[in-house]
N, C-alpha and C. Protein backbone atom coordinates (compact mmCIF):
# COMPACT_ATOMS: atom_id res chain seq x y z
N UNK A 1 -12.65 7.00 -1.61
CA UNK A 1 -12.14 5.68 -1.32
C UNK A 1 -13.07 4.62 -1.90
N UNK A 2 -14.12 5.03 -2.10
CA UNK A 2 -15.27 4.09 -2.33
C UNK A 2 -14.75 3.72 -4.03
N UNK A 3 -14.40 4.92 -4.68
CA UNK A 3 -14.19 4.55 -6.21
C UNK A 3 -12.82 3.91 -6.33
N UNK A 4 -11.98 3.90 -5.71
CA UNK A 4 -11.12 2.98 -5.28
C UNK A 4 -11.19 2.04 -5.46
N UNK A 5 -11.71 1.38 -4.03
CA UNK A 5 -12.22 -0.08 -3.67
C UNK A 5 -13.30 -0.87 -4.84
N UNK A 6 -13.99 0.25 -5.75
CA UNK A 6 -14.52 -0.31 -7.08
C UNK A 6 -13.65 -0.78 -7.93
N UNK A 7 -12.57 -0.03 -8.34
CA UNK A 7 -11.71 -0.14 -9.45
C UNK A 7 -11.34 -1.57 -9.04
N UNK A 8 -10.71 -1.16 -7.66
CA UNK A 8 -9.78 -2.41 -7.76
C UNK A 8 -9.99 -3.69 -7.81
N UNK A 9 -11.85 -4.06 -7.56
CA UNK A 9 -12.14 -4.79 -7.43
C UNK A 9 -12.28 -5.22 -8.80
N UNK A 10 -12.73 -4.17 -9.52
CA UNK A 10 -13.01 -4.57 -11.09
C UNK A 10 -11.53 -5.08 -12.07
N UNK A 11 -10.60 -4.77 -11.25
CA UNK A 11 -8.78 -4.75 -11.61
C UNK A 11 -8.68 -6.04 -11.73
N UNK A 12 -8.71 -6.64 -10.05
CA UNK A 12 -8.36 -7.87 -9.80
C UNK A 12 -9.68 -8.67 -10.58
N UNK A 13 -10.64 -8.65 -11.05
CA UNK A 13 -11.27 -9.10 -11.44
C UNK A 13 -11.18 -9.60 -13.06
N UNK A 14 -10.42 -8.79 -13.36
CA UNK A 14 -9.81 -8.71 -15.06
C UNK A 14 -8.49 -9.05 -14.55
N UNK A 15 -7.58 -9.54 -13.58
CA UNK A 15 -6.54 -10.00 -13.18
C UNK A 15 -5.20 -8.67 -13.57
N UNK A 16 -5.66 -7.80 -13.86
CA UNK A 16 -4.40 -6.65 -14.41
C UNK A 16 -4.20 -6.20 -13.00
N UNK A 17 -3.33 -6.94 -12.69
CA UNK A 17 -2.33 -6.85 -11.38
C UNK A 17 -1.67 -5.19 -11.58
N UNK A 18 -1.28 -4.90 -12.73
CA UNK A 18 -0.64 -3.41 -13.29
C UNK A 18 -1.47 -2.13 -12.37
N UNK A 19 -2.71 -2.20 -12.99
CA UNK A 19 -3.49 -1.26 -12.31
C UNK A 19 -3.85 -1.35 -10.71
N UNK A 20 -3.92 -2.69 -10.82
CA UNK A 20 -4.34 -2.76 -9.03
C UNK A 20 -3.34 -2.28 -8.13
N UNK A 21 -1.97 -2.46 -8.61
CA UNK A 21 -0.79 -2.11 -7.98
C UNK A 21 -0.80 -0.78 -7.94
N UNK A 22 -1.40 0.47 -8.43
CA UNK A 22 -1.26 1.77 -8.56
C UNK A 22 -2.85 2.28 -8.25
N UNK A 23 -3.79 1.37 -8.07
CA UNK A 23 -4.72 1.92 -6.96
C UNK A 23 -4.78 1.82 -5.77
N UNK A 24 -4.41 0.28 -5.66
CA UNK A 24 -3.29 0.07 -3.73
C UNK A 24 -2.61 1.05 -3.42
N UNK A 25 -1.71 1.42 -3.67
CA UNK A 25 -0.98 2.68 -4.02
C UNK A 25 -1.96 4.06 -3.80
N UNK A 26 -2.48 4.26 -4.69
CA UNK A 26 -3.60 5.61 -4.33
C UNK A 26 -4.16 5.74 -3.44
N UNK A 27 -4.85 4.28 -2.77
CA UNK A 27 -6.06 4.21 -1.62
C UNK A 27 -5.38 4.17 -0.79
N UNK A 28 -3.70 4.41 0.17
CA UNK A 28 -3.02 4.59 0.88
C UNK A 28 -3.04 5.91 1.50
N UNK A 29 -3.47 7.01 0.44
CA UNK A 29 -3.26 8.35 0.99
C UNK A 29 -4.71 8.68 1.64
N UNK A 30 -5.87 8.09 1.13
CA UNK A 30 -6.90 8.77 1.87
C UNK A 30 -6.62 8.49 3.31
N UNK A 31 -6.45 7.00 3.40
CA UNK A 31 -6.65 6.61 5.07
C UNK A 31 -5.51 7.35 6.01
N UNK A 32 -4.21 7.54 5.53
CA UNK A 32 -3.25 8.41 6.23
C UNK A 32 -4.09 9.70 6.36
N UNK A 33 -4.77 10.14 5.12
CA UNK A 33 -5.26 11.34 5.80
C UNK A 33 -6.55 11.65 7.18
N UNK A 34 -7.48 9.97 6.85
CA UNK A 34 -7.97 10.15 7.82
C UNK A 34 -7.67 9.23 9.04
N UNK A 35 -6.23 8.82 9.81
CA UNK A 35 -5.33 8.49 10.33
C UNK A 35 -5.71 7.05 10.65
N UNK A 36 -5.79 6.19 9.38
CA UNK A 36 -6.29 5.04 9.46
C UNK A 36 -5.30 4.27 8.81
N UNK A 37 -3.98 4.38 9.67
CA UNK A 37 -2.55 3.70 9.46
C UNK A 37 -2.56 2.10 9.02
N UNK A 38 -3.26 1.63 10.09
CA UNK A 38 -3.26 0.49 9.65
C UNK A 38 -3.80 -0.20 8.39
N UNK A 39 -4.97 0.24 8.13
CA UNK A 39 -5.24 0.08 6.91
C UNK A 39 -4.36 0.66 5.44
N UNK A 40 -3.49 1.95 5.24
CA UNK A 40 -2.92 2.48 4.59
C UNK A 40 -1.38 1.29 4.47
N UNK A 41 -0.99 0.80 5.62
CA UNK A 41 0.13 0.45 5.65
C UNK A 41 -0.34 -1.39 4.76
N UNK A 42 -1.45 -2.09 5.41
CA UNK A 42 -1.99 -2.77 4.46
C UNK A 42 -2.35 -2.43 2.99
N UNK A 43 -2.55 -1.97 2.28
CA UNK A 43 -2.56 -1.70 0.94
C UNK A 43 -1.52 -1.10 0.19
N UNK A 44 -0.31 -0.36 1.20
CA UNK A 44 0.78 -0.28 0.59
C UNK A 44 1.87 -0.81 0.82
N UNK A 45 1.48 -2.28 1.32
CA UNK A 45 2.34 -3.80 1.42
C UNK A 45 2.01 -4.12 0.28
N UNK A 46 0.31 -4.20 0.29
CA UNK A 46 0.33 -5.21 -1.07
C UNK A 46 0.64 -4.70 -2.61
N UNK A 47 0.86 -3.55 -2.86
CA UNK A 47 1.23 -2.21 -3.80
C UNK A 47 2.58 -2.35 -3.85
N UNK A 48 3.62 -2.89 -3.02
CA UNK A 48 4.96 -2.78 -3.17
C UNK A 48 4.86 -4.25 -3.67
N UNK A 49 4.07 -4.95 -2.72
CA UNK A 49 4.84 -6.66 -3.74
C UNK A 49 4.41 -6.59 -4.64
N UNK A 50 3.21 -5.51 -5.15
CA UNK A 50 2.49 -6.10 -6.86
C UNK A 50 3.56 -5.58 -7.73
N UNK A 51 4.48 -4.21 -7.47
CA UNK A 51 5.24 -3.49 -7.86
C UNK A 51 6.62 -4.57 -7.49
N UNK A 52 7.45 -5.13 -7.19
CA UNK A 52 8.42 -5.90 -6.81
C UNK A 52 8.33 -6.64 -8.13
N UNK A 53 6.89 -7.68 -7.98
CA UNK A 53 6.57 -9.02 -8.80
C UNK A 53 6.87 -8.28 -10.09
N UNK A 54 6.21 -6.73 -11.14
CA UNK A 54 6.59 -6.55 -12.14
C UNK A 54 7.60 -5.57 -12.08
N UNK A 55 8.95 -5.65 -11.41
CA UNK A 55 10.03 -4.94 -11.38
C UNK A 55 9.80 -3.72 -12.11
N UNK A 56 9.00 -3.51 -11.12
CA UNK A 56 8.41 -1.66 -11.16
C UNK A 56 9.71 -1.04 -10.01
N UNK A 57 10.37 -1.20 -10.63
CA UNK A 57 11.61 -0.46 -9.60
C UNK A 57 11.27 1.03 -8.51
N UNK A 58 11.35 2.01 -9.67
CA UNK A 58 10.85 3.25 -9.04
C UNK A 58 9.73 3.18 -8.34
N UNK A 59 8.04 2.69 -8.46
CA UNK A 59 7.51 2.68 -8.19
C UNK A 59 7.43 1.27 -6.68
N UNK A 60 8.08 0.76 -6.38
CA UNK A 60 8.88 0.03 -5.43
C UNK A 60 9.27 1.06 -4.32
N UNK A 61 10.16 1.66 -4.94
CA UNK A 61 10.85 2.40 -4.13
C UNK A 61 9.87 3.67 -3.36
N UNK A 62 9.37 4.13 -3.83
CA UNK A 62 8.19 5.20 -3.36
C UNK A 62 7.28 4.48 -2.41
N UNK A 63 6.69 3.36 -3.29
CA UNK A 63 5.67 2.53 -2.15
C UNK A 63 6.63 2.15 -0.29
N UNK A 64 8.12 1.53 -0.77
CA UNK A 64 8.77 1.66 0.14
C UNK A 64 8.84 2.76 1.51
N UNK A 65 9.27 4.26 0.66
CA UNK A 65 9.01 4.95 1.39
C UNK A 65 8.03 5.72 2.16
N UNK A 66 6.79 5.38 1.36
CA UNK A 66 5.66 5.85 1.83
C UNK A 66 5.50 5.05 2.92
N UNK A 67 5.72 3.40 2.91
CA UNK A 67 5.45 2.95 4.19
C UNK A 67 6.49 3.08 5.17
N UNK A 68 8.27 2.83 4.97
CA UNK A 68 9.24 3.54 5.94
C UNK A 68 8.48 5.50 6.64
N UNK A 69 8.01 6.13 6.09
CA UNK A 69 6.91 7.38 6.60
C UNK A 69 6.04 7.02 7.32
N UNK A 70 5.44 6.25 6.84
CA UNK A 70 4.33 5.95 7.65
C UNK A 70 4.64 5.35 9.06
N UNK A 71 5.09 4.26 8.98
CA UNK A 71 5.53 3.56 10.37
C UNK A 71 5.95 4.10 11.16
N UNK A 72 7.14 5.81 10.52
CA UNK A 72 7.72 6.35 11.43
C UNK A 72 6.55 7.22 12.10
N UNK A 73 5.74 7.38 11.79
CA UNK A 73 4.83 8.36 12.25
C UNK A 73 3.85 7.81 13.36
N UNK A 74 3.91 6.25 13.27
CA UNK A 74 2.56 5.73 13.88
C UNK A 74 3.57 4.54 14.45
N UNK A 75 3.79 5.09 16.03
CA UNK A 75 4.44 4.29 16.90
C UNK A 75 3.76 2.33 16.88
N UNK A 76 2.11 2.45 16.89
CA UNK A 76 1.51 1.18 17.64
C UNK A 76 1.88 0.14 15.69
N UNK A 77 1.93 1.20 14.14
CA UNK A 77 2.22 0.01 13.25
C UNK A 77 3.88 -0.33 13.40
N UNK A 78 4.38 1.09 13.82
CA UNK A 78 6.22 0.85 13.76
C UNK A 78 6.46 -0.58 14.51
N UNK A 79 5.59 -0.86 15.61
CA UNK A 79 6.32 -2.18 16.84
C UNK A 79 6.19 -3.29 16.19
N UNK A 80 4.53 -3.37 15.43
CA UNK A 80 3.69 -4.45 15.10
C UNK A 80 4.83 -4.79 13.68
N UNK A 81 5.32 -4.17 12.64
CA UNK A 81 5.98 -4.31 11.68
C UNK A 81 7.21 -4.66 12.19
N UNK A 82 8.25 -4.30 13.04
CA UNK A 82 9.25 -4.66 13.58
C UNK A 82 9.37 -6.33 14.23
N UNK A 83 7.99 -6.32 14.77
CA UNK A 83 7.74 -7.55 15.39
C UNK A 83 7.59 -8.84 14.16
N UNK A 84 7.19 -8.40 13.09
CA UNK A 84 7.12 -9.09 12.07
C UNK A 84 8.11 -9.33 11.43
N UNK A 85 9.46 -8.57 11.84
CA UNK A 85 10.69 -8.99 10.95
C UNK A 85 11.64 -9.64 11.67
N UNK A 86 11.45 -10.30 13.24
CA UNK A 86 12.14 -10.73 14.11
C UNK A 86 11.96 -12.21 13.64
């Protein structure tokens, strides 16, 4: 995660939104694995809008479902996200 959080910093730093959108994306799976939802579900919010903004369709759609998975799995982000769309 650590080489991650490098890249991306070095990403957004060179502004290539492209790559940052597909390490947001990557750095989603460590924290699900070590059940750190909330944080996973934060970086693959911001991974779907970077993906939206360059009508990365497919890659939209995956980020989508990775977080529709996720939420279903983790009752306390499912309420907090629901609560956000009221």
């Amino acid at each position: 995660m650590h080489h991650y959080r490098q890249a991306l910093t070095q990403f957004r730093d060179l502004d290539n939104t492209y790559n940052a959108a597909d390490t947001l994306d990557r750095l989603g799976h460590p924290h699900v694995a070590l059940g750190q939802h909330d944080q996973a579900r934060a970086v693959w919010e911001e991974a779907l809008e970077l993906y939206r903004a360059q009508h990365r369709t497919e890659d939209a759609e995956r980020a989508q479902r990775q977080l529709h998975e996720l939420l279903g799995s983790s009752p306390r982000t499912a309420v907090s996200a629901d609560q956000g769309r009221a």
